[in-house]
C-alpha atoms as a PDB file:
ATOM      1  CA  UNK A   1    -148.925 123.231  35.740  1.00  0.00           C
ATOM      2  CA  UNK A   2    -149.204 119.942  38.406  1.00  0.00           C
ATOM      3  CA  UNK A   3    -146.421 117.155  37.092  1.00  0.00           C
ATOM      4  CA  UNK A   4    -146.867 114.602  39.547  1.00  0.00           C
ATOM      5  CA  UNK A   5    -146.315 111.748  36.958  1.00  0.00           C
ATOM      6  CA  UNK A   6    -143.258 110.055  37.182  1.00  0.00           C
ATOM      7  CA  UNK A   7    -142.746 109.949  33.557  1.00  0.00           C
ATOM      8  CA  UNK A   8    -142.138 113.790  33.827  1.00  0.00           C
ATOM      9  CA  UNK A   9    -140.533 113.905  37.362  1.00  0.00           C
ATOM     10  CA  UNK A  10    -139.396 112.080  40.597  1.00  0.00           C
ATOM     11  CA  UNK A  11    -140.717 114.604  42.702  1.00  0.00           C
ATOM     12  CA  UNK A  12    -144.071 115.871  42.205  1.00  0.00           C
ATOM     13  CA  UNK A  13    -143.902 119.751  40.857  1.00  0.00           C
ATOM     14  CA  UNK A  14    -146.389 122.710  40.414  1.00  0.00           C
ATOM     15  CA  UNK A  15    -144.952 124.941  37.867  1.00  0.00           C
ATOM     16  CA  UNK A  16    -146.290 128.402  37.388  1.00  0.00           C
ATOM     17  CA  UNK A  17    -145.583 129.040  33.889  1.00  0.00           C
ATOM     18  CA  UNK A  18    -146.029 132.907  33.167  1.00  0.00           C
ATOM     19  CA  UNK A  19    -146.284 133.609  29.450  1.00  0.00           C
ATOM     20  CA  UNK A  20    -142.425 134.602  28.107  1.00  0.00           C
ATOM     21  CA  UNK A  21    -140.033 133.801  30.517  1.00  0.00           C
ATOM     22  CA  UNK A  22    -138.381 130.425  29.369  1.00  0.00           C
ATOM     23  CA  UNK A  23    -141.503 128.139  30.307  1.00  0.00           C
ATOM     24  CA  UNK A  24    -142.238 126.297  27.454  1.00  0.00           C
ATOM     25  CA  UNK A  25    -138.340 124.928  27.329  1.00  0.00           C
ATOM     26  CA  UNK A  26    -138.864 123.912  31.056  1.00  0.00           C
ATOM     27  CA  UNK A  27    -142.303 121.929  30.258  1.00  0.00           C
ATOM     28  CA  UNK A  28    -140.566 120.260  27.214  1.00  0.00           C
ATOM     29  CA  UNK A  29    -137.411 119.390  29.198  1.00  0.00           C
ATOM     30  CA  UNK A  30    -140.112 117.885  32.142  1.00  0.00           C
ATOM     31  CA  UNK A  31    -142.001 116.010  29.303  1.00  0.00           C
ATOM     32  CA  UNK A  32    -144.831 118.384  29.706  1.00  0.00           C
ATOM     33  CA  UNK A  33    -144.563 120.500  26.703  1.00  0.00           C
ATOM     34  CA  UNK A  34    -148.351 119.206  24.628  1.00  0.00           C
ATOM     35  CA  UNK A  35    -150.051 120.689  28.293  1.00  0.00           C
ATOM     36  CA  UNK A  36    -149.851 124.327  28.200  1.00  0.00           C
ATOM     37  CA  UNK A  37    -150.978 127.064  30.008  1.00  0.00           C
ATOM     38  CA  UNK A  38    -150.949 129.778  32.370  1.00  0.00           C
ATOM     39  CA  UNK A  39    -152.508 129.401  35.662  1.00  0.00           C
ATOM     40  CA  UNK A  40    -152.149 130.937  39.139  1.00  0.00           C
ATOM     41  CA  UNK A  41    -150.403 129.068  42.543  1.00  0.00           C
ATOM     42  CA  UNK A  42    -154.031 129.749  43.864  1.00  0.00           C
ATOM     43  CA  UNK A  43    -155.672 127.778  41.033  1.00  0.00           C
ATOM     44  CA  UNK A  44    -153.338 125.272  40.849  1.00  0.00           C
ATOM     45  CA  UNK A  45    -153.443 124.357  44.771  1.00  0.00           C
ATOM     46  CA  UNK A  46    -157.171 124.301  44.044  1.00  0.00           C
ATOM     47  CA  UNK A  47    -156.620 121.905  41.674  1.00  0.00           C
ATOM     48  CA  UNK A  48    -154.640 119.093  43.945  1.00  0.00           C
ATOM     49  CA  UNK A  49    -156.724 119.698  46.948  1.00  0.00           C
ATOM     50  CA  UNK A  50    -159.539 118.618  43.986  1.00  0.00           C
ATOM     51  CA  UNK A  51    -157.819 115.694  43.863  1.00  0.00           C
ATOM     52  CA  UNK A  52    -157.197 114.478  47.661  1.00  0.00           C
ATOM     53  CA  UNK A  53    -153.707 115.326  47.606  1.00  0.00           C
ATOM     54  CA  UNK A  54    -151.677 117.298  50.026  1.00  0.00           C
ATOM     55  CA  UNK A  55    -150.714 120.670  47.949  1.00  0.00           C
ATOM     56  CA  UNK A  56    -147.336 121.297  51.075  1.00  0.00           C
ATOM     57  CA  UNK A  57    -146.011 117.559  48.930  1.00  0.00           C
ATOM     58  CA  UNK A  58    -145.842 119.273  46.087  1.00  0.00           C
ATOM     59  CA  UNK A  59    -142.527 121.622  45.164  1.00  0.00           C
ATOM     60  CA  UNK A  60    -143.685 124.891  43.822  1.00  0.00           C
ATOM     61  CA  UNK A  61    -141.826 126.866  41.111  1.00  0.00           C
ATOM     62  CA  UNK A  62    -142.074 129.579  38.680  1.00  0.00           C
ATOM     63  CA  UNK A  63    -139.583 131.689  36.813  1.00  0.00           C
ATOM     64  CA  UNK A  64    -139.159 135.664  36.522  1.00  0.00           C
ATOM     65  CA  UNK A  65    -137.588 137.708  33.813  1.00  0.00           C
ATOM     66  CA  UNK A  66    -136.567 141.515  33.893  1.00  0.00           C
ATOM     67  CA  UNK A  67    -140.016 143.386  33.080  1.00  0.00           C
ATOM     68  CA  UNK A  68    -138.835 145.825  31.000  1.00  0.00           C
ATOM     69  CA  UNK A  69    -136.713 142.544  28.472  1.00  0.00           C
ATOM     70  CA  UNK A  70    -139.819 140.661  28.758  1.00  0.00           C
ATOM     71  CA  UNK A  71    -142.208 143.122  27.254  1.00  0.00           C
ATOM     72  CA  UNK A  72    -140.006 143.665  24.415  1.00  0.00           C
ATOM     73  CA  UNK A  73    -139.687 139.653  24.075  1.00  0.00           C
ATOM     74  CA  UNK A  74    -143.498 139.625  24.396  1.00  0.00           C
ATOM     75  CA  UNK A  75    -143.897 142.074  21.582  1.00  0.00           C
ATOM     76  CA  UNK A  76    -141.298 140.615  18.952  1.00  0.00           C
ATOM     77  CA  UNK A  77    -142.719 137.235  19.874  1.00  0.00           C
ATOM     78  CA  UNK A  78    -146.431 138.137  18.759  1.00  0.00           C
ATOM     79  CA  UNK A  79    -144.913 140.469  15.811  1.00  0.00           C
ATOM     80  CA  UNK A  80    -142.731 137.762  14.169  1.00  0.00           C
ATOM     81  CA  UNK A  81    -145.545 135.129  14.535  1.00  0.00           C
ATOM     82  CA  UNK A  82    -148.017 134.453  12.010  1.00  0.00           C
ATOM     83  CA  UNK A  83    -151.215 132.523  13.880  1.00  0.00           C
ATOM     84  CA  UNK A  84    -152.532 131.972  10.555  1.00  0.00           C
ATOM     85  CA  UNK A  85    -149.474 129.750   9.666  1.00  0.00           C
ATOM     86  CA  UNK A  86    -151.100 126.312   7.674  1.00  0.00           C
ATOM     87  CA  UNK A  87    -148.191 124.153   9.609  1.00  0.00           C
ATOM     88  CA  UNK A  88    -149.014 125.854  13.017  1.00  0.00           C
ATOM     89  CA  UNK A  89    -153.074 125.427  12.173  1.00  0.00           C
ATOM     90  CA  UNK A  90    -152.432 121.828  11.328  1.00  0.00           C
ATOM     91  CA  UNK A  91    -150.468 120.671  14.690  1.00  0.00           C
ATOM     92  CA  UNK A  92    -153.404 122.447  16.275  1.00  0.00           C
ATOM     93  CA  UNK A  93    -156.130 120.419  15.168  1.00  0.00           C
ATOM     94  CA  UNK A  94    -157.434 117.315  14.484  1.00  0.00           C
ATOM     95  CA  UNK A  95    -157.975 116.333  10.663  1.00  0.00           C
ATOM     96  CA  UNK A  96    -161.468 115.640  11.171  1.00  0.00           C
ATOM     97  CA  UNK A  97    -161.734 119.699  12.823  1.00  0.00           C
ATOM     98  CA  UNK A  98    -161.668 121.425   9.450  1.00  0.00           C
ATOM     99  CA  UNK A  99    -164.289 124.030  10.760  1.00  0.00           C
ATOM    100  CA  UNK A 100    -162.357 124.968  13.992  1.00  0.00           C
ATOM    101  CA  UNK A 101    -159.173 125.356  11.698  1.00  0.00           C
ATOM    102  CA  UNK A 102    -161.247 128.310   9.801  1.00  0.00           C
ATOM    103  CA  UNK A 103    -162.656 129.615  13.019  1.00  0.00           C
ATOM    104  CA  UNK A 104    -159.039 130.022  14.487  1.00  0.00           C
ATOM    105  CA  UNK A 105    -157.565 131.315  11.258  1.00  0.00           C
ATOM    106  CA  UNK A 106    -160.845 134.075  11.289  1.00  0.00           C
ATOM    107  CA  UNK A 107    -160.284 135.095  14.930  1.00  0.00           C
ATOM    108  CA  UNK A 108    -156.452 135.535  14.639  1.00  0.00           C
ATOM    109  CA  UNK A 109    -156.632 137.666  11.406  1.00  0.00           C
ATOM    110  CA  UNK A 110    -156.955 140.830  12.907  1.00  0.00           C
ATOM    111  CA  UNK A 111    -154.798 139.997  15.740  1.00  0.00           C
ATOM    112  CA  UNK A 112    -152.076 139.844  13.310  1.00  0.00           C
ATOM    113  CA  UNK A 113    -152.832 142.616  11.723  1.00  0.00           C
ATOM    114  CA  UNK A 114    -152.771 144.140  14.809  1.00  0.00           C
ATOM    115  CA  UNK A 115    -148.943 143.343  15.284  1.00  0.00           C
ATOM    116  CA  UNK A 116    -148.218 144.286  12.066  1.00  0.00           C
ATOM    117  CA  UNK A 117    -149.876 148.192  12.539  1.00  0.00           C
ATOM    118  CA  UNK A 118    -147.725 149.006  16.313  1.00  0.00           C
ATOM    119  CA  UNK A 119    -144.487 149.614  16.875  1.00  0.00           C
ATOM    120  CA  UNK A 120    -143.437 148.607  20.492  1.00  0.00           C
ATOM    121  CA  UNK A 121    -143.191 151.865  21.986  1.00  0.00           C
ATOM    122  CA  UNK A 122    -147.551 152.558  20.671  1.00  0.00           C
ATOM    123  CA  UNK A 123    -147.700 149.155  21.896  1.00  0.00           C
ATOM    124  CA  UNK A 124    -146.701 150.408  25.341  1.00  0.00           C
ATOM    125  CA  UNK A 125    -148.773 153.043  25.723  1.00  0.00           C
ATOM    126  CA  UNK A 126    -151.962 150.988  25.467  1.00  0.00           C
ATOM    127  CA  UNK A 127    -150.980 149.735  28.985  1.00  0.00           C
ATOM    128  CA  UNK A 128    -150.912 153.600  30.148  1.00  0.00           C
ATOM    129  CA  UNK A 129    -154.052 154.558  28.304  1.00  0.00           C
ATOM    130  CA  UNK A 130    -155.888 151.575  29.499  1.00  0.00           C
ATOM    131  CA  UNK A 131    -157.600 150.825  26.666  1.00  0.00           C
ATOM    132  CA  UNK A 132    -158.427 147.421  26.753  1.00  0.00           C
ATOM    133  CA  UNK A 133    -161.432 147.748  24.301  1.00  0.00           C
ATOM    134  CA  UNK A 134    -159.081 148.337  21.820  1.00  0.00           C
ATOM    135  CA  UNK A 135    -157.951 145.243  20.587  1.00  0.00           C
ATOM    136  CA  UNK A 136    -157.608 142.087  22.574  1.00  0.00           C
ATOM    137  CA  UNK A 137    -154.393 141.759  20.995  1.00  0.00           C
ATOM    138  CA  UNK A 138    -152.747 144.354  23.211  1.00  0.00           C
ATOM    139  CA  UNK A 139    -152.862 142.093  26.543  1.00  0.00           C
ATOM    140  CA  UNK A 140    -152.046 138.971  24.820  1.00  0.00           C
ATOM    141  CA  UNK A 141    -151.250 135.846  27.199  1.00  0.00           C
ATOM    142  CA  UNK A 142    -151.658 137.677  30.176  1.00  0.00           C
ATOM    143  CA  UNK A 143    -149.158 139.814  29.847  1.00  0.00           C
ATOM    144  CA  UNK A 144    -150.528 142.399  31.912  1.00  0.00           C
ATOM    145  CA  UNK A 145    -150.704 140.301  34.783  1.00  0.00           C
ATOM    146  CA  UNK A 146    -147.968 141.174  37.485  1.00  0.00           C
ATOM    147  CA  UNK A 147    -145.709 137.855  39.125  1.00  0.00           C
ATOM    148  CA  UNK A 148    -147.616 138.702  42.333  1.00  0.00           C
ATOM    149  CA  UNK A 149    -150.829 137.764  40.478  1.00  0.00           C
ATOM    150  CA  UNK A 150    -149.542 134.370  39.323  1.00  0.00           C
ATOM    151  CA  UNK A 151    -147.316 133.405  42.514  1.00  0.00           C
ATOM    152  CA  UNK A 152    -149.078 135.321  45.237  1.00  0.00           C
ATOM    153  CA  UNK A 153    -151.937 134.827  47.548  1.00  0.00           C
ATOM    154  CA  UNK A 154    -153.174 137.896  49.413  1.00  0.00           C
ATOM    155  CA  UNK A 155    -149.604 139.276  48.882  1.00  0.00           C
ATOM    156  CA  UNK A 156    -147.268 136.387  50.138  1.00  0.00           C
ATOM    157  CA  UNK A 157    -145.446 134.512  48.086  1.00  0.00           C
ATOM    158  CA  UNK A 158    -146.789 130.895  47.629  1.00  0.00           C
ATOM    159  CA  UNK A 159    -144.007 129.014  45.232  1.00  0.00           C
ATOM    160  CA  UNK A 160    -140.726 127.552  47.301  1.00  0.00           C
ATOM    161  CA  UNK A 161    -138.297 128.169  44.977  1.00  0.00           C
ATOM    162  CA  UNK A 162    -138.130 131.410  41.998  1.00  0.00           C
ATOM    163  CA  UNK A 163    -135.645 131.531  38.889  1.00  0.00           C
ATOM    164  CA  UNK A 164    -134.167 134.316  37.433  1.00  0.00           C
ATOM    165  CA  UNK A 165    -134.663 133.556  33.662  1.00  0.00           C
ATOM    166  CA  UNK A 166    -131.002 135.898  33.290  1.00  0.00           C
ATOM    167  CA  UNK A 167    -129.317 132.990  35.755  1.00  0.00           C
ATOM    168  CA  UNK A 168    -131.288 129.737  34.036  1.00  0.00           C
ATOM    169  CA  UNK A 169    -128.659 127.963  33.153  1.00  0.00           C
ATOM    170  CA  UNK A 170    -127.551 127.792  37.149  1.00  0.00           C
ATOM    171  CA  UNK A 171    -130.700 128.057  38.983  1.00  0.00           C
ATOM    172  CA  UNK A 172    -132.350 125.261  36.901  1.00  0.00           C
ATOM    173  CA  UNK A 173    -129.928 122.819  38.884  1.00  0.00           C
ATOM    174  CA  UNK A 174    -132.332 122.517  41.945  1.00  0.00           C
ATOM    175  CA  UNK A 175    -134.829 121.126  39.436  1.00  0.00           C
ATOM    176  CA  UNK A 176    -132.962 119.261  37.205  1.00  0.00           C
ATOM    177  CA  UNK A 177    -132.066 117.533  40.643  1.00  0.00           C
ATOM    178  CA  UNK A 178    -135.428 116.977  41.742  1.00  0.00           C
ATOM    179  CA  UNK A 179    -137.087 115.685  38.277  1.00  0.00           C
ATOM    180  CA  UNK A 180    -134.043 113.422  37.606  1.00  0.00           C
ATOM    181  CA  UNK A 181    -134.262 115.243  34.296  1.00  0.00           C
ATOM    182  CA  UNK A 182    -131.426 116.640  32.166  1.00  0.00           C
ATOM    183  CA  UNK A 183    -133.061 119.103  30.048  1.00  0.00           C
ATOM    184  CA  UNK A 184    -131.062 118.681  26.814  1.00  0.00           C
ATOM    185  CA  UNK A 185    -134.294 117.127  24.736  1.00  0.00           C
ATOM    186  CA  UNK A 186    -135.863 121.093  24.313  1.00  0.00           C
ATOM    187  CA  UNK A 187    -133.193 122.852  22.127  1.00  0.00           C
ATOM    188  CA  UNK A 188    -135.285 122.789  18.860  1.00  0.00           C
ATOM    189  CA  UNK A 189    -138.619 124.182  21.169  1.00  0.00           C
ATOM    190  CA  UNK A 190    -137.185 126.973  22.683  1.00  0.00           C
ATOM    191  CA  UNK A 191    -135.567 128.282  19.577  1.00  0.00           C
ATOM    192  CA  UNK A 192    -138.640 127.860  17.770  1.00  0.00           C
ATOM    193  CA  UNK A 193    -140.350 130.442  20.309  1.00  0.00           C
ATOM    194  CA  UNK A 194    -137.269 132.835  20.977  1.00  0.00           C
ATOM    195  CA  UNK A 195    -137.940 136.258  18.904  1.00  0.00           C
ATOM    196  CA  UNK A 196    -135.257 137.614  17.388  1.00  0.00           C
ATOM    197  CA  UNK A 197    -134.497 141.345  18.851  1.00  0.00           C
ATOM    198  CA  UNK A 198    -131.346 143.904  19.706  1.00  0.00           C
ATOM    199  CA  UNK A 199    -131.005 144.329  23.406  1.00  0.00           C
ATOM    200  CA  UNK A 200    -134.375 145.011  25.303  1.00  0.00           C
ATOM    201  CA  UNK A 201    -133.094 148.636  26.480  1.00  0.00           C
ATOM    202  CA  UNK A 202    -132.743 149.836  22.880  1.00  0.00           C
ATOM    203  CA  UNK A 203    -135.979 150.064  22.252  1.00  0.00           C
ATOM    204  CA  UNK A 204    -137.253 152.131  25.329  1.00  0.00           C
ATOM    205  CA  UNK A 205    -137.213 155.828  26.127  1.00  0.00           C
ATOM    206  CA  UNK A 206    -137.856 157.780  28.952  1.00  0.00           C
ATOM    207  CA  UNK A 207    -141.761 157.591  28.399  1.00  0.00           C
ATOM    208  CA  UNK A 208    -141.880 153.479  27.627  1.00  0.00           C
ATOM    209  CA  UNK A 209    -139.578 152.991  30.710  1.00  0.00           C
ATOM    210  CA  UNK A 210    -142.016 154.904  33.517  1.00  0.00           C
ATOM    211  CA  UNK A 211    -144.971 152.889  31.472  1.00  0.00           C
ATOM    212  CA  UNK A 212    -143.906 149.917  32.128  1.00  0.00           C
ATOM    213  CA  UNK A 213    -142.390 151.000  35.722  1.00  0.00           C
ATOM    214  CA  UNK A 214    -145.834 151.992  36.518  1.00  0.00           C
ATOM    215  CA  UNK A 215    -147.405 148.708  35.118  1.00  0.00           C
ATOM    216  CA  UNK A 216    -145.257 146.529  36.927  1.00  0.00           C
ATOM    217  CA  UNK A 217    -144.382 148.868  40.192  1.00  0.00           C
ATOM    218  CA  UNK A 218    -145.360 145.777  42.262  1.00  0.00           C
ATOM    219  CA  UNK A 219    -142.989 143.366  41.035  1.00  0.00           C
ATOM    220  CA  UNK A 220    -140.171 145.678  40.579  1.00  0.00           C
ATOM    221  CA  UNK A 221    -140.543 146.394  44.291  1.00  0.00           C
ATOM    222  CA  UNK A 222    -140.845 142.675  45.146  1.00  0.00           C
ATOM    223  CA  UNK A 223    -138.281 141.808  43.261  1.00  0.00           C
ATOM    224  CA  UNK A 224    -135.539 144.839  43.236  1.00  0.00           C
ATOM    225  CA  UNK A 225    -135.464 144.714  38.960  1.00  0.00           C
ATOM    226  CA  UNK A 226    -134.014 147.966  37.534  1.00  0.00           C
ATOM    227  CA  UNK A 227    -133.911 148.783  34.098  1.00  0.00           C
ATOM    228  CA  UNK A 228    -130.457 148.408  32.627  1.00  0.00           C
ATOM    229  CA  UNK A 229    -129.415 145.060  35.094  1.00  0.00           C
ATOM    230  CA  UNK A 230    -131.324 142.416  33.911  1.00  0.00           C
ATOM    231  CA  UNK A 231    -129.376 139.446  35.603  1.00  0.00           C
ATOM    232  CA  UNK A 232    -129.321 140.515  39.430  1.00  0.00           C
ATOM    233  CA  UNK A 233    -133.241 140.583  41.032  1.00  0.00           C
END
């Protein structure tokens, strides 16, 4: 995400927003939160050379989350979620799109079924049976991408600044100070997209924990995350 409008921030920003880790509270608070997606550093410098601008003006951020609490927020977050909600349908289309409201609701139907039929520890195994073909359901918002693949380029690090999504509430500071934003305007959003679950750890055994250990080996190592600490990577 490139905010470089000063309606959203003094300083000019590249987010990398990876899908469950607090970003769509941190667009909202930078009055970004209609513009969503999930792009790389790599695309996103693309974009702003595009645009004649100097990509080193820009300050680049992204923030991580424990892999093994983020799977089981991904999960809950798709299982609790109905994409065939009228209210949600509504927001995401025009009145005069009628036909691309019943093309969405046809699309999604057996994705939510398919949320409906795993629990999260089948869910898991997809990722160590590698069957994509299965549903496209079971990689959802890029969640089998790794942090390297959204913040890397040919294995280095290319954002200036990570968060810890366990230490928000202090590491945010840095860009609360550069925005000139307070973030207290996304309360209502973030709730809204929270999924309600027990502690991430109760829902793993031996098996799920390797699986995703194995899936995400690369940003465990990066990043020192073990299992049962969550707030210290």
């Amino acid at each position: 995400m490139i905010i470089d409008c000063k309606t959203c921030s003094n300083t000019p920003l590249i987010f990398i927003h990876i899908p469950k880790t607090g970003g769509m509270y941190t667009l909202n608070s930078l009055s970004c939160f209609e513009i969503i997606y999930h792009a790389t550093i790599a695309d996103e410098i693309s974009k702003v050379k595009d645009k004649k601008k100097n990509p080193n003006d820009y300050f680049k951020f992204t923030i991580i989350r424990n892999p093994w609490d983020r799977m089981v927020s991904n999960y809950f977050f798709h299982k609790q979620r109905s994409h065939n909600d009228p209210n949600i349908c509504e927001n995401l289309f025009k009145p005069r799109e009628r036909l691309k409201i019943r093309e969405w609701i046809k699309k999604h139907n057996e994705e939510d079924e398919f949320w409906k039929k795993y629990e999260f520890k089948d869910w898991l195994k997809f990722f160590d049976e590698k069957e994509e073909a299965k549903s496209s359901s079971i990689y959802h918002d890029n969640i089998e991408k790794t942090y390297m693949d959204f913040i890397g380029v040919n294995g280095k690090i290319e954002v200036d600044y990570i968060i810890n999504l366990h230490n928000y509430k202090k590491e945010i500071n840095l860009i609360k100070l550069l925005s000139g934003k307070y973030f207290t305007a996304a309360k209502k959003s973030i709730v809204k997209n929270k999924s309600n679950h027990e502690d991430y750890k109760s829902y793993y055994d031996s098996k799920s924990i390797d699986i995703v250990e194995k899936t995400f080996k690369k940003d465990i190592r990066m990043f020192n995350f073990k299992f049962d600490v969550k707030e210290y990577a």
